[in-house]
N, C-alpha and C. Protein backbone atom coordinates (compact mmCIF):
# COMPACT_ATOMS: atom_id res chain seq x y z
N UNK A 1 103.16 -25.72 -87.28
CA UNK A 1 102.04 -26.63 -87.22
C UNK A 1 100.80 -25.83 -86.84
N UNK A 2 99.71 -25.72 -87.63
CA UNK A 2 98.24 -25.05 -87.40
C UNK A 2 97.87 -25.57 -85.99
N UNK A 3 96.76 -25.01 -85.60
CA UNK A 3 95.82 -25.50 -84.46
C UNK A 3 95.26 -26.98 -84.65
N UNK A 4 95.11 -27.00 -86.26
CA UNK A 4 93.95 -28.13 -86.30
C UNK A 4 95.37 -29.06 -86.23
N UNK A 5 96.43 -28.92 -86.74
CA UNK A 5 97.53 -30.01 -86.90
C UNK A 5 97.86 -30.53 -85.57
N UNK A 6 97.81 -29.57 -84.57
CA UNK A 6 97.48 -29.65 -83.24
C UNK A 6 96.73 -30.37 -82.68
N UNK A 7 95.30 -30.28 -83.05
CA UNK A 7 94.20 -31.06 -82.49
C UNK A 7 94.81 -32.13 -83.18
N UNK A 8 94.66 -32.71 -84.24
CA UNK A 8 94.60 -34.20 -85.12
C UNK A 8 95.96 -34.72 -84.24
N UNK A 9 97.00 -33.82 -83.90
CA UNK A 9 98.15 -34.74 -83.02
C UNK A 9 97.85 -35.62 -81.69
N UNK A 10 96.86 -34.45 -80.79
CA UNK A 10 96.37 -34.83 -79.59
C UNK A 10 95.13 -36.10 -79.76
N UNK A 11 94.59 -36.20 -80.84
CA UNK A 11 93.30 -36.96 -81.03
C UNK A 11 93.94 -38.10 -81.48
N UNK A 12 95.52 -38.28 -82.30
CA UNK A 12 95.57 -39.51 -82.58
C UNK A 12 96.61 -40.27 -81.10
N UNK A 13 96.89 -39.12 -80.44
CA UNK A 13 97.06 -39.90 -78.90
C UNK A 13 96.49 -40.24 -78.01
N UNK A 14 95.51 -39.47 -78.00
CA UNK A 14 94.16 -40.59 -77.89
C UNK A 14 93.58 -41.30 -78.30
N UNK A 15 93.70 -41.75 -79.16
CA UNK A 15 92.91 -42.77 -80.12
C UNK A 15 94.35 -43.58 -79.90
N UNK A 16 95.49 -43.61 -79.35
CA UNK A 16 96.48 -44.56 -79.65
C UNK A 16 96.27 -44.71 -78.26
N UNK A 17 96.51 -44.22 -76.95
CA UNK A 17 96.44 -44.40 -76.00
C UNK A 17 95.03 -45.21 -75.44
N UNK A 18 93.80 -45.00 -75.92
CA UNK A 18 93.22 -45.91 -76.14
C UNK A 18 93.69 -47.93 -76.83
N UNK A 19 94.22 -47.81 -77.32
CA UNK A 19 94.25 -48.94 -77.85
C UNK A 19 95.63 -49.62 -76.75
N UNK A 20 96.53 -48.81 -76.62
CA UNK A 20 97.54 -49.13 -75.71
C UNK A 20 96.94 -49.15 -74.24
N UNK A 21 95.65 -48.47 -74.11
CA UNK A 21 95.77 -48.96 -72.51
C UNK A 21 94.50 -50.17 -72.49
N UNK A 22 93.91 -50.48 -73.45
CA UNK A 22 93.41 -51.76 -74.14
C UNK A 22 94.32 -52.83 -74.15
N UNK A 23 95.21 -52.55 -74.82
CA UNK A 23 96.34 -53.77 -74.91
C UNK A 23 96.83 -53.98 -73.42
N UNK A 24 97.08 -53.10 -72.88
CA UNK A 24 97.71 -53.47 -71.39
C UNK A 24 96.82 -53.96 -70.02
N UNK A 25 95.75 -53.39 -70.53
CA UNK A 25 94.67 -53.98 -69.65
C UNK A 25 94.22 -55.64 -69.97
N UNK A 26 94.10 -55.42 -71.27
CA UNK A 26 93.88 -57.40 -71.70
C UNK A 26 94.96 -58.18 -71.12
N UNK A 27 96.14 -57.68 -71.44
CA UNK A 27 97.12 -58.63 -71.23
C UNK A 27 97.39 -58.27 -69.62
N UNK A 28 97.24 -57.24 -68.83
CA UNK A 28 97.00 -57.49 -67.26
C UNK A 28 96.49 -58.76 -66.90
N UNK A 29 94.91 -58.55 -67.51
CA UNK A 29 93.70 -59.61 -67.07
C UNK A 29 94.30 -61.22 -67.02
N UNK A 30 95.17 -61.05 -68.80
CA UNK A 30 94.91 -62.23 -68.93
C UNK A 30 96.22 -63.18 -67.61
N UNK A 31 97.21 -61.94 -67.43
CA UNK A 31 98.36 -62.31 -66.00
C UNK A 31 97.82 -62.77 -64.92
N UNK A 32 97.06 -61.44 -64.52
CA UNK A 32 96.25 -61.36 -63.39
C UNK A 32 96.30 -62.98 -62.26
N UNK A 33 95.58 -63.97 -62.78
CA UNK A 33 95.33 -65.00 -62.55
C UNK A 33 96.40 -65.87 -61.89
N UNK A 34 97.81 -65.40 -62.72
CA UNK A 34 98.77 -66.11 -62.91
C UNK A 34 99.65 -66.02 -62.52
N UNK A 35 99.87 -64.68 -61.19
CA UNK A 35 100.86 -63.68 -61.00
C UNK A 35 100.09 -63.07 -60.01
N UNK A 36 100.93 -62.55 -58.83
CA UNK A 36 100.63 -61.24 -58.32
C UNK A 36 100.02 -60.04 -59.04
N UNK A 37 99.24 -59.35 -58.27
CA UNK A 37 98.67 -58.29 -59.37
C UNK A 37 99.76 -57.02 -59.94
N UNK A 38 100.61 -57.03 -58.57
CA UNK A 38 101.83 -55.74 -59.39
C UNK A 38 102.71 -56.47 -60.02
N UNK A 39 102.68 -57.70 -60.04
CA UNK A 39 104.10 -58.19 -61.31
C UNK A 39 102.97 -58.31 -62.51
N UNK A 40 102.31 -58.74 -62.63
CA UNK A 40 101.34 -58.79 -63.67
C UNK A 40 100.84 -57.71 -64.40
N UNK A 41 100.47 -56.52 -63.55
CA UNK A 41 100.50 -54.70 -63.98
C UNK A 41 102.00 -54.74 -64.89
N UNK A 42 103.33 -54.59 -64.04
CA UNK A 42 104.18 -54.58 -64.43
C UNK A 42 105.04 -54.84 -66.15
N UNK A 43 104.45 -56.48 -65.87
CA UNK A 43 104.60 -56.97 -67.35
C UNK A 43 104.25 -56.33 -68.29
N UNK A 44 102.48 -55.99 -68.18
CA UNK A 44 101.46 -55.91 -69.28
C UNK A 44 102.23 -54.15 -69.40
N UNK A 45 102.76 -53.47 -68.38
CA UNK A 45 103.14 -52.28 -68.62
C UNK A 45 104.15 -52.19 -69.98
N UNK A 46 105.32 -53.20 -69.33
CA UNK A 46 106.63 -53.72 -70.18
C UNK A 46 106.35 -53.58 -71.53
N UNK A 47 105.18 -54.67 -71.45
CA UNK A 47 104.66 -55.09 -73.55
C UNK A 47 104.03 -54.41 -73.89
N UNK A 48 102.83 -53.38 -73.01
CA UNK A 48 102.30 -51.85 -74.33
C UNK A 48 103.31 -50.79 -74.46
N UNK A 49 103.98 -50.83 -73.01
CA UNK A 49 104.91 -49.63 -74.23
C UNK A 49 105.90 -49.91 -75.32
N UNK A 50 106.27 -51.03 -75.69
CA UNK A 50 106.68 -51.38 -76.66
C UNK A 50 105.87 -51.03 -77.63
N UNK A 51 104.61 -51.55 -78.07
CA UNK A 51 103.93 -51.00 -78.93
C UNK A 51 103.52 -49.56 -78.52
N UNK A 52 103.43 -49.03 -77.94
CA UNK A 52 102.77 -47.91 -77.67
C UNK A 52 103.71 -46.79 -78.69
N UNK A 53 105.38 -46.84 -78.35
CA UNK A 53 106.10 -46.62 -78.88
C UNK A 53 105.91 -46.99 -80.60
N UNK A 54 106.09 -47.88 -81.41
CA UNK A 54 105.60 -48.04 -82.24
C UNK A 54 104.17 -47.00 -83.07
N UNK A 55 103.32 -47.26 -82.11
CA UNK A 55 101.57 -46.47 -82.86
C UNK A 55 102.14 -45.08 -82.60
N UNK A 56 102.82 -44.77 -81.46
CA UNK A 56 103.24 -43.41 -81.39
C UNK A 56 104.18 -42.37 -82.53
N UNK A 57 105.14 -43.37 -82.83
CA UNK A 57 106.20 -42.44 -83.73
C UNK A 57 105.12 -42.90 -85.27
N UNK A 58 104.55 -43.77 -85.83
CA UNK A 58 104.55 -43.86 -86.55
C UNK A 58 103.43 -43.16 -86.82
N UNK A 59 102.02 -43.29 -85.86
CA UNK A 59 100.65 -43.10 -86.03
C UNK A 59 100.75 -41.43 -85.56
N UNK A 60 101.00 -41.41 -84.19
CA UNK A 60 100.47 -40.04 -83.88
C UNK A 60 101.53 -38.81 -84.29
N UNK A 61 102.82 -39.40 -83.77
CA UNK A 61 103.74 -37.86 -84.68
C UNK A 61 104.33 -37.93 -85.65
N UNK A 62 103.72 -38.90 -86.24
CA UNK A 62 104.99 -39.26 -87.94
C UNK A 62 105.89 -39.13 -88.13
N UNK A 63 106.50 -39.40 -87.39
CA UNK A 63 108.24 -39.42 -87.00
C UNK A 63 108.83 -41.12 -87.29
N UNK A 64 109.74 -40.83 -87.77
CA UNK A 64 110.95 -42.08 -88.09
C UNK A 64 110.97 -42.71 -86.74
N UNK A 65 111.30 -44.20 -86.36
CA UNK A 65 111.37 -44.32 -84.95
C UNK A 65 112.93 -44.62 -85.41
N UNK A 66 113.77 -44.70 -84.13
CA UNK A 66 115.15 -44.73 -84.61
C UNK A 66 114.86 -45.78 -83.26
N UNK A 67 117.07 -46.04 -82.97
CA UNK A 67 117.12 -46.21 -82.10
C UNK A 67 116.98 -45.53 -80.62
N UNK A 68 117.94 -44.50 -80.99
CA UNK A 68 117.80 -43.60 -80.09
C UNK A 68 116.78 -43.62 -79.39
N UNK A 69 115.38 -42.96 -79.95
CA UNK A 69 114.19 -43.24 -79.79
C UNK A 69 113.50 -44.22 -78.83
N UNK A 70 113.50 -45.58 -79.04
CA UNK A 70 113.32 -46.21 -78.46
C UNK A 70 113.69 -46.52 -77.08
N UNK A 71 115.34 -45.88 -77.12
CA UNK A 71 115.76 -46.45 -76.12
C UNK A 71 115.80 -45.24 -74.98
N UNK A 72 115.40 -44.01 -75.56
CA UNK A 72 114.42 -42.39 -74.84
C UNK A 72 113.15 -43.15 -74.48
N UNK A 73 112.73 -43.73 -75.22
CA UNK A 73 111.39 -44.24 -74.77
C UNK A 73 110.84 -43.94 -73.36
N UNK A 74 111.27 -44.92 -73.18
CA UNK A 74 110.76 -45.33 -71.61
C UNK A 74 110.94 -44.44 -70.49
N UNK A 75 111.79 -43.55 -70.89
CA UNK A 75 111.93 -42.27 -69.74
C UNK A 75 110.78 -41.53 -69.95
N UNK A 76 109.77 -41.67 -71.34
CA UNK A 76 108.26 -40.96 -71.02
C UNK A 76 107.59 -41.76 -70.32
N UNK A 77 108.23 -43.11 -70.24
CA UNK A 77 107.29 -44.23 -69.32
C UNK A 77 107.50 -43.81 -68.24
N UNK A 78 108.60 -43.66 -67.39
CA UNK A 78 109.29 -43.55 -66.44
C UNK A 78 108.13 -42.86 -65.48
N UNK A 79 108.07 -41.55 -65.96
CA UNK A 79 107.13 -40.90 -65.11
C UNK A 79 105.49 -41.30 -65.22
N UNK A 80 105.06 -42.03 -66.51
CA UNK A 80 103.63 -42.98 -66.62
C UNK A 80 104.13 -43.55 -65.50
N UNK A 81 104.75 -44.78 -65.37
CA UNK A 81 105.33 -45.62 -64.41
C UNK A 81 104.65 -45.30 -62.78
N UNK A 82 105.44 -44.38 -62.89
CA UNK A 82 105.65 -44.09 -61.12
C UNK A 82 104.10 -43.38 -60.50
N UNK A 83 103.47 -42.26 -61.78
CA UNK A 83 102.15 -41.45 -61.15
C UNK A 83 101.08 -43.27 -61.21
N UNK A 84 101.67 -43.95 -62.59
CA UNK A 84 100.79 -45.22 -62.16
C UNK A 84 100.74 -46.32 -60.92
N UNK A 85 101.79 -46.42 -60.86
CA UNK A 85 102.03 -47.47 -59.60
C UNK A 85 101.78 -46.74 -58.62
N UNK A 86 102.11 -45.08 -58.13
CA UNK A 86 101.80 -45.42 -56.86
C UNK A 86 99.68 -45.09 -56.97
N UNK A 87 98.99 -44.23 -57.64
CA UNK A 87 98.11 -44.40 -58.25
C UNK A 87 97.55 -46.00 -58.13
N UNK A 88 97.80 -46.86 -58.52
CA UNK A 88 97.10 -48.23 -58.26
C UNK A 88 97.62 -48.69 -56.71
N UNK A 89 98.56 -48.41 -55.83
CA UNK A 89 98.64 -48.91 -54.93
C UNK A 89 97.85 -47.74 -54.20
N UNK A 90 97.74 -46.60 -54.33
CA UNK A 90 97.20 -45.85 -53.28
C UNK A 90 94.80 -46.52 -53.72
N UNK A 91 94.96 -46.72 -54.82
CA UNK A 91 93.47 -47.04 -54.97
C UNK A 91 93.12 -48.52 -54.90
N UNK A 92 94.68 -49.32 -54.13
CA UNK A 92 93.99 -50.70 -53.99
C UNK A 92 94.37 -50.80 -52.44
N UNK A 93 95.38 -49.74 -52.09
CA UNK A 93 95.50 -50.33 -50.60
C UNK A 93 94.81 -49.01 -49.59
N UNK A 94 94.33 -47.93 -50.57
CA UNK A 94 93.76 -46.88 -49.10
C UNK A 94 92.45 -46.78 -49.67
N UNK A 95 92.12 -46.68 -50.82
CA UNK A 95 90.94 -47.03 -51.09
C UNK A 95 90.04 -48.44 -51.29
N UNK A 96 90.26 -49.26 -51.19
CA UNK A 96 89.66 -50.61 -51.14
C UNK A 96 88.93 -50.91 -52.69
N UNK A 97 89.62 -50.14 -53.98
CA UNK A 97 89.75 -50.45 -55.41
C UNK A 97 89.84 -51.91 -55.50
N UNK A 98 88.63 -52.17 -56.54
CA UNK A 98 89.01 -53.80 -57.36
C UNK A 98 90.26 -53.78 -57.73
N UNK A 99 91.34 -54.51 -57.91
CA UNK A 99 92.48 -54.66 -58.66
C UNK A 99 92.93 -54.95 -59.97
N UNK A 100 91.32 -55.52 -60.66
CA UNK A 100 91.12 -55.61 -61.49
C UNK A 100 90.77 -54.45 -62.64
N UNK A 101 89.94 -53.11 -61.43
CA UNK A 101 89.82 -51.96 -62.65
C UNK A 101 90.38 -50.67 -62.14
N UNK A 102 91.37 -51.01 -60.53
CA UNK A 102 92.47 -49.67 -60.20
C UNK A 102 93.49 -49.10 -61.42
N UNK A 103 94.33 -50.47 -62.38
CA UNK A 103 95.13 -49.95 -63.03
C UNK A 103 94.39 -48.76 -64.18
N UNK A 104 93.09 -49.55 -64.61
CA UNK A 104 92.42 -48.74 -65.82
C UNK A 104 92.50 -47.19 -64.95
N UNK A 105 92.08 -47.24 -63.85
CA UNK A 105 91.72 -45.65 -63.33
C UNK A 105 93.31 -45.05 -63.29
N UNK A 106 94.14 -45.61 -62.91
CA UNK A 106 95.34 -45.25 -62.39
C UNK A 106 95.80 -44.67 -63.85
N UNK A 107 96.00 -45.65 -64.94
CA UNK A 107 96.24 -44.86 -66.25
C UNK A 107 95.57 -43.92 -67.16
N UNK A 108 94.14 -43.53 -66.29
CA UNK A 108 93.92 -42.17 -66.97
C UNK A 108 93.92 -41.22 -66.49
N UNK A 109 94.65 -41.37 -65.23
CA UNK A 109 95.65 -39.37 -64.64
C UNK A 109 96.68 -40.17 -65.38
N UNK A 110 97.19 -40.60 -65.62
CA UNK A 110 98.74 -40.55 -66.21
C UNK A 110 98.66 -40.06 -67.52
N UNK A 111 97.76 -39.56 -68.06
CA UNK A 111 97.50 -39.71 -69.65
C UNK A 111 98.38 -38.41 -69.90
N UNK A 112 97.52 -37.63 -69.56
CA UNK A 112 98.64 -35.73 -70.03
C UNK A 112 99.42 -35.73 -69.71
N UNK A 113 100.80 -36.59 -68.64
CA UNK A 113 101.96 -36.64 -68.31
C UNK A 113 102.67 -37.06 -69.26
N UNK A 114 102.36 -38.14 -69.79
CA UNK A 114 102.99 -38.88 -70.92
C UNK A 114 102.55 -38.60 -72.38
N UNK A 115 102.03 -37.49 -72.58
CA UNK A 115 101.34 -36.99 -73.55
C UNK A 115 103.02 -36.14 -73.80
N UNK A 116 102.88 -35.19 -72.73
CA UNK A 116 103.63 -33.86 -73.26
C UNK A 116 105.06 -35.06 -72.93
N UNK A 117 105.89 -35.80 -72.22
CA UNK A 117 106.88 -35.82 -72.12
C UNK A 117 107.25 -36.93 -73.43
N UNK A 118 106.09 -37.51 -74.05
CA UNK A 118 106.32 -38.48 -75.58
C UNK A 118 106.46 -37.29 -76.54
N UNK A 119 105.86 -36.57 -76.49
CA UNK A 119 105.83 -35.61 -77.38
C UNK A 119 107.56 -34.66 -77.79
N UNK A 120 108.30 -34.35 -76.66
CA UNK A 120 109.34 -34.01 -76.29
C UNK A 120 109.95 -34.66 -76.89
N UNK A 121 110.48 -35.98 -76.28
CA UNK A 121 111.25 -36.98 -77.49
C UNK A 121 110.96 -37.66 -78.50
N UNK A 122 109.86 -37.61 -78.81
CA UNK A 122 109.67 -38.60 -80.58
C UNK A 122 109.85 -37.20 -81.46
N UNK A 123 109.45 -36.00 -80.86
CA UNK A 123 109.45 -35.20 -81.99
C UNK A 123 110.21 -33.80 -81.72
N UNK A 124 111.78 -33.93 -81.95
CA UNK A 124 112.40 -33.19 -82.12
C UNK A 124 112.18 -31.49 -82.09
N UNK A 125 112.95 -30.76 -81.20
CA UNK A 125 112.18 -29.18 -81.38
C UNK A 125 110.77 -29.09 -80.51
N UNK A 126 109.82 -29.72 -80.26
CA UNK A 126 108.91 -29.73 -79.26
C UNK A 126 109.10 -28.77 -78.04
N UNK A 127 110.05 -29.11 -77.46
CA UNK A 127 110.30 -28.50 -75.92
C UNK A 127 111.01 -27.24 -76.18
N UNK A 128 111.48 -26.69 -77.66
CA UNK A 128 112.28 -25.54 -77.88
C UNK A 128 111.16 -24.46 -78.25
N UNK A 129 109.67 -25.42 -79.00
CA UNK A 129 108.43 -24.09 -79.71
C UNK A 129 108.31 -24.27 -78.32
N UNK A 130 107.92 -24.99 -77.38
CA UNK A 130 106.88 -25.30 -76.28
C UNK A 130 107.76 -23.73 -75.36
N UNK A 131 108.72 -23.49 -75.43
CA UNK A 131 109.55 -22.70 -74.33
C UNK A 131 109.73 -21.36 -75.14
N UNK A 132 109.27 -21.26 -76.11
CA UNK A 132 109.16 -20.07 -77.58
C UNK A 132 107.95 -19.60 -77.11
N UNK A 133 106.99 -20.33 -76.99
CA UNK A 133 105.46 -19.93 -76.84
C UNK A 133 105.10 -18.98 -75.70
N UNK A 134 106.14 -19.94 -74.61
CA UNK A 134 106.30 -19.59 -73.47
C UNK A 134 106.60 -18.24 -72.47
N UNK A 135 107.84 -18.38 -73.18
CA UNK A 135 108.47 -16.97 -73.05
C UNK A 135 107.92 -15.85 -73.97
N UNK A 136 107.28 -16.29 -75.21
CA UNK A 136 106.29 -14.96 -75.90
C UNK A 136 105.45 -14.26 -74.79
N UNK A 137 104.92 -14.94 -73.86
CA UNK A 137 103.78 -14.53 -72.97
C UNK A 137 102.61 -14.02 -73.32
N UNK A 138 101.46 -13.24 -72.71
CA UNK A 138 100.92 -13.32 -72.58
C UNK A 138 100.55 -11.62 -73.74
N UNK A 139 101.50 -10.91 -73.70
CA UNK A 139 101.36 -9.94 -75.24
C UNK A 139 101.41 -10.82 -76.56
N UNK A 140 101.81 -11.63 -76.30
CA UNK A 140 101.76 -12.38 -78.19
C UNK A 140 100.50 -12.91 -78.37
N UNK A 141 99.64 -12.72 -77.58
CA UNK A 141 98.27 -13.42 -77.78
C UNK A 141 98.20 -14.93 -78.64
N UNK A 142 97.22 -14.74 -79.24
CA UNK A 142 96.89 -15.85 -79.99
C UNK A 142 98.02 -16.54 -80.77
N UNK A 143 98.78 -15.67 -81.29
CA UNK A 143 99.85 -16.44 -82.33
C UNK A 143 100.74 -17.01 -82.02
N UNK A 144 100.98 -16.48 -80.65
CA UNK A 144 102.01 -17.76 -80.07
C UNK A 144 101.83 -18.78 -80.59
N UNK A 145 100.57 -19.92 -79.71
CA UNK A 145 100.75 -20.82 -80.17
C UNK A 145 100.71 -21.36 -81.79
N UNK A 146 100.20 -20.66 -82.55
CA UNK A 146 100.36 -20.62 -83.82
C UNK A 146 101.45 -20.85 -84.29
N UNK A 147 102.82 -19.73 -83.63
CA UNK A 147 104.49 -20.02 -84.39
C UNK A 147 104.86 -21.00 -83.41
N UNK A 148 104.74 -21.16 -82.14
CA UNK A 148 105.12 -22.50 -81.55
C UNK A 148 104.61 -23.26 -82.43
N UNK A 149 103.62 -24.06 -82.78
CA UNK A 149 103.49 -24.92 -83.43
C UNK A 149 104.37 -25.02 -84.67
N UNK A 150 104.45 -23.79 -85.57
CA UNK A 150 104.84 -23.56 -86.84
C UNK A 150 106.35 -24.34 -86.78
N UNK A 151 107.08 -23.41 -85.64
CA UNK A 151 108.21 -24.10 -85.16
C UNK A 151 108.18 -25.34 -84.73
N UNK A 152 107.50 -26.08 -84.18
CA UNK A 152 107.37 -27.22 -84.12
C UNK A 152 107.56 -28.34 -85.76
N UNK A 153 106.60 -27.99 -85.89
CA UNK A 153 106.56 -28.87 -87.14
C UNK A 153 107.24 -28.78 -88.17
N UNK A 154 107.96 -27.30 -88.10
CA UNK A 154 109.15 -27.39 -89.31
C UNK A 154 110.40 -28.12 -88.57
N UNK A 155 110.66 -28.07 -87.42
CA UNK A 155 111.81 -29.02 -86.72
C UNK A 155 111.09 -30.66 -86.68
N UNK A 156 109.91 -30.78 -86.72
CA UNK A 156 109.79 -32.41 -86.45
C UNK A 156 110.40 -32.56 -88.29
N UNK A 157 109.70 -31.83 -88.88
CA UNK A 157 109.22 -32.24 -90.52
C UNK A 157 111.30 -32.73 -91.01
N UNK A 158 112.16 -31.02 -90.67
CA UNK A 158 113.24 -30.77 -91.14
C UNK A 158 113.76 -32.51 -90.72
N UNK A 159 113.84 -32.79 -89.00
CA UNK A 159 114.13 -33.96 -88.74
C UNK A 159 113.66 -35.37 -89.32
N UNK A 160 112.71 -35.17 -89.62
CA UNK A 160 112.26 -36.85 -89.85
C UNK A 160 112.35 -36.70 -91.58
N UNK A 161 113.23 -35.42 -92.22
CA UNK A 161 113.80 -35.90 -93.42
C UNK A 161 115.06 -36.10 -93.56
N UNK A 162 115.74 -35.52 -92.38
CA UNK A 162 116.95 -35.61 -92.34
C UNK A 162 117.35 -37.46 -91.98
N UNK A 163 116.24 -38.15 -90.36
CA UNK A 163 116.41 -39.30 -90.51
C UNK A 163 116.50 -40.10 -91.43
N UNK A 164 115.30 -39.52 -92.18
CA UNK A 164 115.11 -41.10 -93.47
C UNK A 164 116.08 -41.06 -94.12
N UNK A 165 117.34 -40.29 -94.25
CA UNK A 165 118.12 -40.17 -95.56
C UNK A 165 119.35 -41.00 -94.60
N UNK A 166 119.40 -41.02 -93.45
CA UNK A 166 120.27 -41.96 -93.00
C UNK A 166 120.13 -43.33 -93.31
């Protein structure tokens, strides 16, 4: 995978993570009212990563979503989850945060956590270039990340033709 294949990956997780922490914030608000504020966080958490999952395999790494998949999911939530919650409780109960716009703050440190650990499981081979690159060090200069990527994307590509034929 090039640099730029690189950038356009990271930009459409942002541009998806945008819309997912849109979706979870509306549907917070619209709880909010109706609910405690952490069962209401909670929920609205529940129903974007469902979609989030969705815009993710399909939009940002073009990957097949399987089952499997889905049900890996949430262990990239897992750690969103936890830097979020305690993140909104530390900015509503030590900082004196609205409750209304702690979660928005709380989910954008979580963003690069759940960046690299979605990345890991929707797209196959990830964590094998990512540890290729790695161990090249700091003599492979520039091209590391170049064949990390390369390797990358011939294991997402090899995989998500091997899925569809299932």
């Amino acid at each position: 995978m090039s640099r730029k294949e690189q950038l356009g990956q990271v930009f459409r997780f942002a541009l998806v993570g945008g819309v997912n922490t849109g979706t979870f914030f509306g549907i917070y608000l619209l709880l909010h009212p109706w609910m405690p504020y952490f069962a209401a966080y909670s929920l609205a958490f529940v129903l974007a990563m469902v979609g989030s999952f969705f815009m993710n395999t399909y939009f940002t790494y073009r990957t097949r979503p399987t089952w499997k998949k889905f049900l890996l999911f949430p262990l990239t939530n897992i750690t969103n989850f936890v830097i979020q919650s305690v993140g909104l409780y530390a900015l509503v109960t030590w900082a004196g945060m609205d409750t209304r716009i702690a979660p928005l703050v709380a989910a954008v440190v979580a963003i690069p956590f759940t960046f690299l650990i979605s990345r890991k499981i929707l797209v196959p081979g990830a964590a094998r270039a990512a540890a290729a690159s790695t161990e090249a060090g700091p003599v492979a200069g520039p091209s590391a990340g170049s064949s990390a990527g390369s390797s990358t994307g011939s294991s997402a590509g090899s995989s998500t033709g091997s899925s569809s034929r299932v």
